[in-house]
PDB file of N, CA and C in Angstrom:
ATOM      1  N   UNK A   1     -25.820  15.712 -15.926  1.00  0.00           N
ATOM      2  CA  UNK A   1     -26.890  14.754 -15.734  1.00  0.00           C
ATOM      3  C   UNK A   1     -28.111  15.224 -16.513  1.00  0.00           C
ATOM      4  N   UNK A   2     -28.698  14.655 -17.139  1.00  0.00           N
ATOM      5  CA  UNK A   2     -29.630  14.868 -18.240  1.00  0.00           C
ATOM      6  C   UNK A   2     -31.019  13.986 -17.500  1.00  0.00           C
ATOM      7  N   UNK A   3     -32.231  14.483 -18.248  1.00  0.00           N
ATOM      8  CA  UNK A   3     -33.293  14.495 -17.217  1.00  0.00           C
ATOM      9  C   UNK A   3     -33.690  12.884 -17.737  1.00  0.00           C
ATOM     10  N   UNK A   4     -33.402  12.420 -18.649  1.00  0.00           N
ATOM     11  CA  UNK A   4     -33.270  10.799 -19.323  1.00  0.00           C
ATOM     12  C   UNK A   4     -32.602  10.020 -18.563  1.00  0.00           C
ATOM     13  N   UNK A   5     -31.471  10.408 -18.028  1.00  0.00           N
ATOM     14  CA  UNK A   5     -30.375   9.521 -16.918  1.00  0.00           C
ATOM     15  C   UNK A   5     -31.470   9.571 -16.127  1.00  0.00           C
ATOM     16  N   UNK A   6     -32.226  10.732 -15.140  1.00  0.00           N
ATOM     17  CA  UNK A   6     -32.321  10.528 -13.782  1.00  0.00           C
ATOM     18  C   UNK A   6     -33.634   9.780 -14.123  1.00  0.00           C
ATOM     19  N   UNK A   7     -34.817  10.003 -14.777  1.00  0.00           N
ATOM     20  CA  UNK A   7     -35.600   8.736 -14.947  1.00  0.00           C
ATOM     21  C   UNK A   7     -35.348   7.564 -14.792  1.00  0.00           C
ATOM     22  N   UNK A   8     -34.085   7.227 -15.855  1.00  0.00           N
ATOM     23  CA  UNK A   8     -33.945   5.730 -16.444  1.00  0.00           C
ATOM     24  C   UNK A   8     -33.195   5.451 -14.805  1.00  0.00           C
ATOM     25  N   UNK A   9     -32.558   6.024 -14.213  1.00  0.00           N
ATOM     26  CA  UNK A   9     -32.374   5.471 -13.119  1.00  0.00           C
ATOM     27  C   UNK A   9     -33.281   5.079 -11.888  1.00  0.00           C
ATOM     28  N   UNK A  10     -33.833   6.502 -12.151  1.00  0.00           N
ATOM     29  CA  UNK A  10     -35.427   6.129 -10.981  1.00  0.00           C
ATOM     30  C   UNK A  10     -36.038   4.614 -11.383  1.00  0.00           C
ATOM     31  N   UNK A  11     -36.404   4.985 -12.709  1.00  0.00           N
ATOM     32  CA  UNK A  11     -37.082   3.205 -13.197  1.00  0.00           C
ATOM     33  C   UNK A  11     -36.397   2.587 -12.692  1.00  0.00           C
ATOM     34  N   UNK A  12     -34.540   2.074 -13.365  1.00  0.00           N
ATOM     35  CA  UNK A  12     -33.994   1.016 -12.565  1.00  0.00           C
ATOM     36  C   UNK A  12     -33.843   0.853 -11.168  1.00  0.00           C
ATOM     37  N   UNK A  13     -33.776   1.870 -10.007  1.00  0.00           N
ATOM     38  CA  UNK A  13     -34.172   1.483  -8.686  1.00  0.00           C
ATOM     39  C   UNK A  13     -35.202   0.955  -8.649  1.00  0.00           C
ATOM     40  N   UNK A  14     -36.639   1.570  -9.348  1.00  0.00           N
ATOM     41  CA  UNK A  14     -37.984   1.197  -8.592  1.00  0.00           C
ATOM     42  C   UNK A  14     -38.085  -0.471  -9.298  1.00  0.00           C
ATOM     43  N   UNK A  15     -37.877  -0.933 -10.649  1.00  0.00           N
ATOM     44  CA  UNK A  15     -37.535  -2.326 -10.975  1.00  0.00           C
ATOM     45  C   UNK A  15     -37.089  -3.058  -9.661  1.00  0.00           C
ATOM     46  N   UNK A  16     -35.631  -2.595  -9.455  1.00  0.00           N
ATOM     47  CA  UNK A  16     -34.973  -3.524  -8.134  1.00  0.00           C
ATOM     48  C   UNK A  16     -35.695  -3.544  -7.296  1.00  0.00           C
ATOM     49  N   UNK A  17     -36.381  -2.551  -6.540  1.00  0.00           N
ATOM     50  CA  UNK A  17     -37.139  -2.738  -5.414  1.00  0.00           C
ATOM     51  C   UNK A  17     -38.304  -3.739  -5.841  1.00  0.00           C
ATOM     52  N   UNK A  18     -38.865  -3.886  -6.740  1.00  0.00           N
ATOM     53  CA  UNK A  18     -39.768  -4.533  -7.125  1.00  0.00           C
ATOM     54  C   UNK A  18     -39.378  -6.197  -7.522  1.00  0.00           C
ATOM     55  N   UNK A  19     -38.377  -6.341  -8.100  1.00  0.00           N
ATOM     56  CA  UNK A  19     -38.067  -7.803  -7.770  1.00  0.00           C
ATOM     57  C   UNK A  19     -37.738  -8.099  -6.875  1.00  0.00           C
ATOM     58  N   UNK A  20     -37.296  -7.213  -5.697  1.00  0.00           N
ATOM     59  CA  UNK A  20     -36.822  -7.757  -4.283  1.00  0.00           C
ATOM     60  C   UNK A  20     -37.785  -7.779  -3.510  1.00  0.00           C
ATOM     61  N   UNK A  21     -38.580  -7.078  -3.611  1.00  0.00           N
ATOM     62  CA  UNK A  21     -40.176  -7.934  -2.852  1.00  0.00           C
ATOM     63  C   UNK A  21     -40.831  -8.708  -3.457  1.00  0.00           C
ATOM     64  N   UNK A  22     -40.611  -9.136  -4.592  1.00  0.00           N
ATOM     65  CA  UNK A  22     -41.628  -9.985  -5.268  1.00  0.00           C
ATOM     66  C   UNK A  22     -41.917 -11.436  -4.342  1.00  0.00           C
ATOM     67  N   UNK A  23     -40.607 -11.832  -4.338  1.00  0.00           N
ATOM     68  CA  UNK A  23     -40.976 -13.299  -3.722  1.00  0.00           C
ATOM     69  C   UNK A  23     -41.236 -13.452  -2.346  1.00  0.00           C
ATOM     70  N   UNK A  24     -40.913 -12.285  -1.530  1.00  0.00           N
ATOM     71  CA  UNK A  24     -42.355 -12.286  -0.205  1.00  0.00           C
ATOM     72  C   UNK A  24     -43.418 -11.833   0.072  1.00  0.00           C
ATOM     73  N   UNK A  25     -43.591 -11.354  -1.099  1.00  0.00           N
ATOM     74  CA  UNK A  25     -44.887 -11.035  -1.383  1.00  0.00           C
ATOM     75  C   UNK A  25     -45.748 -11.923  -1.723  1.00  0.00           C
ATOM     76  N   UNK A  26     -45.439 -12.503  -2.968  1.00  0.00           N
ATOM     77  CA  UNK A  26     -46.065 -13.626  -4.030  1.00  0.00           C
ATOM     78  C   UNK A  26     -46.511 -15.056  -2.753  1.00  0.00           C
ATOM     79  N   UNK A  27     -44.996 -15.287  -1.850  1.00  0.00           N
ATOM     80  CA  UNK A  27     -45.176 -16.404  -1.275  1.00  0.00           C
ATOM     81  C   UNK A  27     -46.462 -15.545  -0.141  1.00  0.00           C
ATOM     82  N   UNK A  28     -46.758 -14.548   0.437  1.00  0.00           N
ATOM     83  CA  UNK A  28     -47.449 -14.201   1.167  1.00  0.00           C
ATOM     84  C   UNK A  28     -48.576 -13.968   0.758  1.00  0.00           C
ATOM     85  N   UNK A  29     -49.004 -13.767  -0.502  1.00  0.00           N
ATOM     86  CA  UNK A  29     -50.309 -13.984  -1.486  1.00  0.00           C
ATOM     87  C   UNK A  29     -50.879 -15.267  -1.445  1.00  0.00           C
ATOM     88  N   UNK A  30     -50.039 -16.637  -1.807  1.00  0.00           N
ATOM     89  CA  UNK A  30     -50.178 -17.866  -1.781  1.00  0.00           C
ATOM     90  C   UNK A  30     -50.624 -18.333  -0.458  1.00  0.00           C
ATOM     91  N   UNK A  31     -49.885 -17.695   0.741  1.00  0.00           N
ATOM     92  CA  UNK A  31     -50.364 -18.240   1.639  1.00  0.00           C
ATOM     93  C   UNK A  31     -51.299 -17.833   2.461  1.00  0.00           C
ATOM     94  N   UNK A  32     -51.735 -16.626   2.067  1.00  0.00           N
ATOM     95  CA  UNK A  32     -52.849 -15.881   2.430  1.00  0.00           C
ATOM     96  C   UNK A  32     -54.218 -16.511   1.784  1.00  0.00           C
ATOM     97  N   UNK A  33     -53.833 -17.194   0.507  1.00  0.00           N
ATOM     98  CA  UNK A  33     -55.154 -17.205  -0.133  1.00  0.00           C
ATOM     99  C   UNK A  33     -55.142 -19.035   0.067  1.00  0.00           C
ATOM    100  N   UNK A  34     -54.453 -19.941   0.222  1.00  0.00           N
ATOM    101  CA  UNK A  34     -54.626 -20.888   0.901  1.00  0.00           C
ATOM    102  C   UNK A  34     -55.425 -21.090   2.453  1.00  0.00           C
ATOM    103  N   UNK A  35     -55.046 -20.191   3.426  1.00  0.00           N
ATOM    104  CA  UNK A  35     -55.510 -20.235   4.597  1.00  0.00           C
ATOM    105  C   UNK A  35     -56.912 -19.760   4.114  1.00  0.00           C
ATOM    106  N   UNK A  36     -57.233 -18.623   3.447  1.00  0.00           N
ATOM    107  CA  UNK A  36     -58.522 -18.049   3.066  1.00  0.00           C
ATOM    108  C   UNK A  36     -59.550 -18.986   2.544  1.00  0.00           C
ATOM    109  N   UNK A  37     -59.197 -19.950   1.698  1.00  0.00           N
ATOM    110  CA  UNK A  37     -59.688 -20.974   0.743  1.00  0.00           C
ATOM    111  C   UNK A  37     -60.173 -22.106   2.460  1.00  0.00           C
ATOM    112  N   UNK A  38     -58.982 -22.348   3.277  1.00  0.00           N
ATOM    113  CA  UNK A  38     -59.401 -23.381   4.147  1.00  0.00           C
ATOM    114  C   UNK A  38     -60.476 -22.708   5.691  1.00  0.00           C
ATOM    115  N   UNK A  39     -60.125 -20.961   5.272  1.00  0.00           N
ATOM    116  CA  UNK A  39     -61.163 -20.525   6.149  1.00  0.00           C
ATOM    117  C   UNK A  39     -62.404 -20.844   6.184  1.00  0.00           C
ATOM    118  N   UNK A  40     -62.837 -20.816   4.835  1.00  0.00           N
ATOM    119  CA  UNK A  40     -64.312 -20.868   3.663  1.00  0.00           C
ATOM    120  C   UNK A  40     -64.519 -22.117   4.062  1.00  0.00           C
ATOM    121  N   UNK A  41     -63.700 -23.365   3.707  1.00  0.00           N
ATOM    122  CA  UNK A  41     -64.112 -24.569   3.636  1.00  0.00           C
ATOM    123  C   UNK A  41     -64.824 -25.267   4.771  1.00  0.00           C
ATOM    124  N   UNK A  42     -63.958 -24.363   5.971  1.00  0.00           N
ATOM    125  CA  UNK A  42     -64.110 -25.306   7.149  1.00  0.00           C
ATOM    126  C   UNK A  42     -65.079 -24.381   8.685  1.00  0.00           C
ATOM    127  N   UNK A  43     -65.767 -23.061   7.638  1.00  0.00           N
ATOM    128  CA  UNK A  43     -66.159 -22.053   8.632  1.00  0.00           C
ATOM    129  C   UNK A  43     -66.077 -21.291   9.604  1.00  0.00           C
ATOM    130  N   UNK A  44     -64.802 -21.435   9.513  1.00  0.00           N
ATOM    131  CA  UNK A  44     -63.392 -20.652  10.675  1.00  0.00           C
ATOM    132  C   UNK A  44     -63.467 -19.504  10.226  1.00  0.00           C
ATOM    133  N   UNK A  45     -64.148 -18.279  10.770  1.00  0.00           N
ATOM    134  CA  UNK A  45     -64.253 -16.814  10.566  1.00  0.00           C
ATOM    135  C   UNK A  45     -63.247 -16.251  11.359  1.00  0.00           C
ATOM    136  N   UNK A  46     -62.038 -16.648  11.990  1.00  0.00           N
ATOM    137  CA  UNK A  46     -61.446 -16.147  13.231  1.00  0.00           C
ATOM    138  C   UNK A  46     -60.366 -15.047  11.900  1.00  0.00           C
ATOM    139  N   UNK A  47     -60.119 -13.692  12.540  1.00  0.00           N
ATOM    140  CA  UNK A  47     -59.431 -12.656  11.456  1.00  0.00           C
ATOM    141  C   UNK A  47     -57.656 -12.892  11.914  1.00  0.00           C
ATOM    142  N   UNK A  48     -57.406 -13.406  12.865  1.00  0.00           N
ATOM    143  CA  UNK A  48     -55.913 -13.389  13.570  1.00  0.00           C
ATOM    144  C   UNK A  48     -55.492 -14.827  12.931  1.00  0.00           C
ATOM    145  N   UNK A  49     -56.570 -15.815  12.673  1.00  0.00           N
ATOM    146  CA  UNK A  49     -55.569 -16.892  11.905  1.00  0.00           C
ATOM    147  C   UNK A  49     -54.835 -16.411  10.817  1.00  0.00           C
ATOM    148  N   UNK A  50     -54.871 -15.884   9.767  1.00  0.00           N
ATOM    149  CA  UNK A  50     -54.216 -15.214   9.035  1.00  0.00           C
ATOM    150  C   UNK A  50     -52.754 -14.943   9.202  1.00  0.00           C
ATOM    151  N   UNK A  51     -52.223 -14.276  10.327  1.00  0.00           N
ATOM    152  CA  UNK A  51     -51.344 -13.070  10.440  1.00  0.00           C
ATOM    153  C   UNK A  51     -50.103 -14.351  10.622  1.00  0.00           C
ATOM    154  N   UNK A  52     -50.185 -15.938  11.563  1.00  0.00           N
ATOM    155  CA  UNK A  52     -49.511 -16.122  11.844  1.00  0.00           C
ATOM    156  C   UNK A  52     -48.952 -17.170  10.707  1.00  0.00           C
ATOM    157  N   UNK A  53     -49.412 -17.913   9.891  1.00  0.00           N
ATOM    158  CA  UNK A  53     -49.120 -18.217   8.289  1.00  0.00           C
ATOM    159  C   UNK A  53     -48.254 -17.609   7.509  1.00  0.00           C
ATOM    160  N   UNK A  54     -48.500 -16.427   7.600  1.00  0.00           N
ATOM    161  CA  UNK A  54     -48.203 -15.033   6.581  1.00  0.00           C
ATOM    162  C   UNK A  54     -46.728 -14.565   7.574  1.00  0.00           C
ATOM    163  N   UNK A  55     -47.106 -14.361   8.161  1.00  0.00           N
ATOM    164  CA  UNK A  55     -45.225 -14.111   8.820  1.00  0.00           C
ATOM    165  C   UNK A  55     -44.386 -15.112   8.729  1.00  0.00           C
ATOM    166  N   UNK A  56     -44.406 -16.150   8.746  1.00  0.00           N
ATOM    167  CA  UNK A  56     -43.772 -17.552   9.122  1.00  0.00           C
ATOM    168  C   UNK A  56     -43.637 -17.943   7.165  1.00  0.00           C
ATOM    169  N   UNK A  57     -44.510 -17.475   6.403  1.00  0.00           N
ATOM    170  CA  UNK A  57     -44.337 -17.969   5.303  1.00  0.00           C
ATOM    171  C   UNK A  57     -43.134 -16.776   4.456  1.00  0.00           C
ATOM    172  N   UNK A  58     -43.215 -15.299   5.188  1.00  0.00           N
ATOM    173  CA  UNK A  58     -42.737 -14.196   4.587  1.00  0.00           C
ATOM    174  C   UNK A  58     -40.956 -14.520   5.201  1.00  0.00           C
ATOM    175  N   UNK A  59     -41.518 -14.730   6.438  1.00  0.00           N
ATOM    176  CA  UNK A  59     -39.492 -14.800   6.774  1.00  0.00           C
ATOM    177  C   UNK A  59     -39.125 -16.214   6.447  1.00  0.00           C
ATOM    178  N   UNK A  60     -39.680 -16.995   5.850  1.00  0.00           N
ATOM    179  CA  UNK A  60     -38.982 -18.220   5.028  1.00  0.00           C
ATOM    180  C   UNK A  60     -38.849 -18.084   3.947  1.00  0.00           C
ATOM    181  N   UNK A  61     -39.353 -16.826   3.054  1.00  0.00           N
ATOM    182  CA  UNK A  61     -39.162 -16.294   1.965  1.00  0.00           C
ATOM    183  C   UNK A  61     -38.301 -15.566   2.220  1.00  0.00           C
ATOM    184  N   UNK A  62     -37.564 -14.765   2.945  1.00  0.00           N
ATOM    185  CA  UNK A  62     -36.655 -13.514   3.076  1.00  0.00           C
ATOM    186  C   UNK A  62     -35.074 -14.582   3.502  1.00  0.00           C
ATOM    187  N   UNK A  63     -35.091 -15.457   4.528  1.00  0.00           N
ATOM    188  CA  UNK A  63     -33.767 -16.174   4.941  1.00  0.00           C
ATOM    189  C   UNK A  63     -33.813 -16.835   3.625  1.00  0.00           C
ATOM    190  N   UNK A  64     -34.790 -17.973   2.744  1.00  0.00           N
ATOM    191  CA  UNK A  64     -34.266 -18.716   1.467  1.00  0.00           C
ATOM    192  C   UNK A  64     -34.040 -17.700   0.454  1.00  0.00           C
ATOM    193  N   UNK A  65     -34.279 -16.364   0.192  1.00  0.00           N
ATOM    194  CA  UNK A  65     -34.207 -15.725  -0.794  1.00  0.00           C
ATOM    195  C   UNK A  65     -32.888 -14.569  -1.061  1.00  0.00           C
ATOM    196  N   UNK A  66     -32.724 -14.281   0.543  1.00  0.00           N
ATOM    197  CA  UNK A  66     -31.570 -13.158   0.563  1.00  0.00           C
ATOM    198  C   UNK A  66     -30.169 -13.273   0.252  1.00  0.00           C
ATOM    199  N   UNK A  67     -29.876 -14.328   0.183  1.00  0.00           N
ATOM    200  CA  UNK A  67     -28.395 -14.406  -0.941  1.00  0.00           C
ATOM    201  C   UNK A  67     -28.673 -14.110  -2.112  1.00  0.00           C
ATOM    202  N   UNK A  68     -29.690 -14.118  -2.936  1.00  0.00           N
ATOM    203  CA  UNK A  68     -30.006 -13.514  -4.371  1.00  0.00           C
ATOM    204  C   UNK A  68     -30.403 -12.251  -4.616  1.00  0.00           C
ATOM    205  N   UNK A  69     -31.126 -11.640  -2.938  1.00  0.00           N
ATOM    206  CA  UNK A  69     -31.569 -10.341  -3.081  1.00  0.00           C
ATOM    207  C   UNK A  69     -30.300  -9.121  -2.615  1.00  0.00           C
ATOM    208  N   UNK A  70     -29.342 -10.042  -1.783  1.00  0.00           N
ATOM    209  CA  UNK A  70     -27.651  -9.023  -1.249  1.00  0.00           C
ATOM    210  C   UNK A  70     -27.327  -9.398  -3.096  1.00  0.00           C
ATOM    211  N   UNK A  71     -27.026 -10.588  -3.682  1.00  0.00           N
ATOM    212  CA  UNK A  71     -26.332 -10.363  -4.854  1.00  0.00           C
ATOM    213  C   UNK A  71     -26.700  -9.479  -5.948  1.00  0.00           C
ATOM    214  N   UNK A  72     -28.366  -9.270  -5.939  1.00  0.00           N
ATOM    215  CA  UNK A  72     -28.797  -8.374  -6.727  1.00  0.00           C
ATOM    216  C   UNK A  72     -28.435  -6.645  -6.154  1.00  0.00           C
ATOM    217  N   UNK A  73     -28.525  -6.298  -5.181  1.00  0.00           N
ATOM    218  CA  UNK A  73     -28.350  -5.005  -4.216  1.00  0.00           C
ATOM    219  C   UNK A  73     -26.867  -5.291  -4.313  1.00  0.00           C
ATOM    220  N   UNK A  74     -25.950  -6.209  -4.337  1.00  0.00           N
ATOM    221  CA  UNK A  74     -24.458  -5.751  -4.265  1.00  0.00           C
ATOM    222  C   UNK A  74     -24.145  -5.309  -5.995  1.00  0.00           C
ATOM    223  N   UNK A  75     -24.713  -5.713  -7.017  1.00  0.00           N
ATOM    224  CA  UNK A  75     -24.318  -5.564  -8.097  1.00  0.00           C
ATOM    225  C   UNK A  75     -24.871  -4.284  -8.292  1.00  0.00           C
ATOM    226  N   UNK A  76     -26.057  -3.593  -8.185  1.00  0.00           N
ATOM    227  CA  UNK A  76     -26.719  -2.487  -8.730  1.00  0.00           C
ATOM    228  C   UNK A  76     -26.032  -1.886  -7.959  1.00  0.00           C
ATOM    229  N   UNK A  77     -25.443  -1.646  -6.143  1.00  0.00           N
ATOM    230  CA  UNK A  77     -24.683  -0.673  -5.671  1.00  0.00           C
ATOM    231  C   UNK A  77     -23.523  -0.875  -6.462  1.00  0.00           C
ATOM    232  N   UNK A  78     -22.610  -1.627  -6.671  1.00  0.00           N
ATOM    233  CA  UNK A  78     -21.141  -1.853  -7.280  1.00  0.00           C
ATOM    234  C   UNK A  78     -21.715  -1.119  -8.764  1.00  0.00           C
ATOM    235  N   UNK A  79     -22.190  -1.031  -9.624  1.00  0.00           N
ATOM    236  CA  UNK A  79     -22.489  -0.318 -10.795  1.00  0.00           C
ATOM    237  C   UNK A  79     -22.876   1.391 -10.539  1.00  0.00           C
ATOM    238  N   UNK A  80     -23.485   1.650  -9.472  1.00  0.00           N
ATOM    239  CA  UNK A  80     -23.498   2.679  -9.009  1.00  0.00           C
ATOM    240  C   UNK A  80     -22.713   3.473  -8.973  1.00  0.00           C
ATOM    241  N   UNK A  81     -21.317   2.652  -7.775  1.00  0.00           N
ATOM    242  CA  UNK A  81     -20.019   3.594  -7.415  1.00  0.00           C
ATOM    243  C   UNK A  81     -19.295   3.128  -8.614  1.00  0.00           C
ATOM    244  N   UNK A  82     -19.322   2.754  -9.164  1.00  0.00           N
ATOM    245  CA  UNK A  82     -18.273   2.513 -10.142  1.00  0.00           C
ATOM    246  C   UNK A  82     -18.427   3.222 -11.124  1.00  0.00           C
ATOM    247  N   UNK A  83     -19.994   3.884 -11.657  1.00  0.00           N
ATOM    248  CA  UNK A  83     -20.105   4.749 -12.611  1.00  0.00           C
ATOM    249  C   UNK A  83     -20.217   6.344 -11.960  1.00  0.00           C
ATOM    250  N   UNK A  84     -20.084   6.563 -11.030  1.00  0.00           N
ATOM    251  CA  UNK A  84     -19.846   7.784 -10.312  1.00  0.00           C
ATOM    252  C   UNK A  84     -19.233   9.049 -11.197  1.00  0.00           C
ATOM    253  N   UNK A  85     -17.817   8.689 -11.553  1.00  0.00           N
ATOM    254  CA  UNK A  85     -17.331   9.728 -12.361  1.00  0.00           C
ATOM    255  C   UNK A  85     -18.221  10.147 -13.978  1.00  0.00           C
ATOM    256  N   UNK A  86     -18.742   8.803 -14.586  1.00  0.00           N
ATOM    257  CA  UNK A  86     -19.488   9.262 -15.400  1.00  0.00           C
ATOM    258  C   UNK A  86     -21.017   9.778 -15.283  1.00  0.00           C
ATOM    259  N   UNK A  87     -21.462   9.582 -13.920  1.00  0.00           N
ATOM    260  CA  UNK A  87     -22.646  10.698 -13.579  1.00  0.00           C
ATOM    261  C   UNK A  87     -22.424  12.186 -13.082  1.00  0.00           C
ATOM    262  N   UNK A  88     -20.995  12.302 -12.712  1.00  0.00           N
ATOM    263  CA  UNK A  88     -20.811  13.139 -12.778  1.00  0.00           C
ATOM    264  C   UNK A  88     -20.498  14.627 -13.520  1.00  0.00           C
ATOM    265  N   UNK A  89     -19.974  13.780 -14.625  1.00  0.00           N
ATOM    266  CA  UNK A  89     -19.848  14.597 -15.781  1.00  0.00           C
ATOM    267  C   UNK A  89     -20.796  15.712 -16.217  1.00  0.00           C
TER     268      UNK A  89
END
């Protein structure tokens, strides 16, 4: 194992992890800064409206998204074990 493999692999985990939060994140940005925008508008200073938007918007991002995020996590593990003998080398 050469110190180029274990980088380029670190990168490609930290990539995956990073597109697999992207889209409950992004949708939890959007809906954070929507409620924020209608906080302003309408003079609603309350700090707990927030939290319940943002959960409800994050696990409708995680149930519509997780067949793409198991297919992405089943392919990078299946490339994993499958290249085993040649990380081993």
């Amino acid at each position: 194992m050469t110190p180029e493999f274990v980088v380029g692999f670190g990168r490609e985990a930290i990539e995956l992890t990073l597109l697999l939060a992207l889209p409950m994140l992004g949708l939890g940005l959007i809906v954070g800064l929507a409620v924020s925008i209608f906080q302003t508008v309408t003079s609603i200073q309350e700090m707990t409206l927030t939290f319940i938007p943002k959960i409800v918007a994050i696990l409708t991002a995680l149930i519509l998204f997780s067949p793409w995020m198991m297919d992405k996590m089943l392919a990078f593990t299946r490339n994993l074990i499958i290249n085993i003998p040649t990380y081993v080398r």
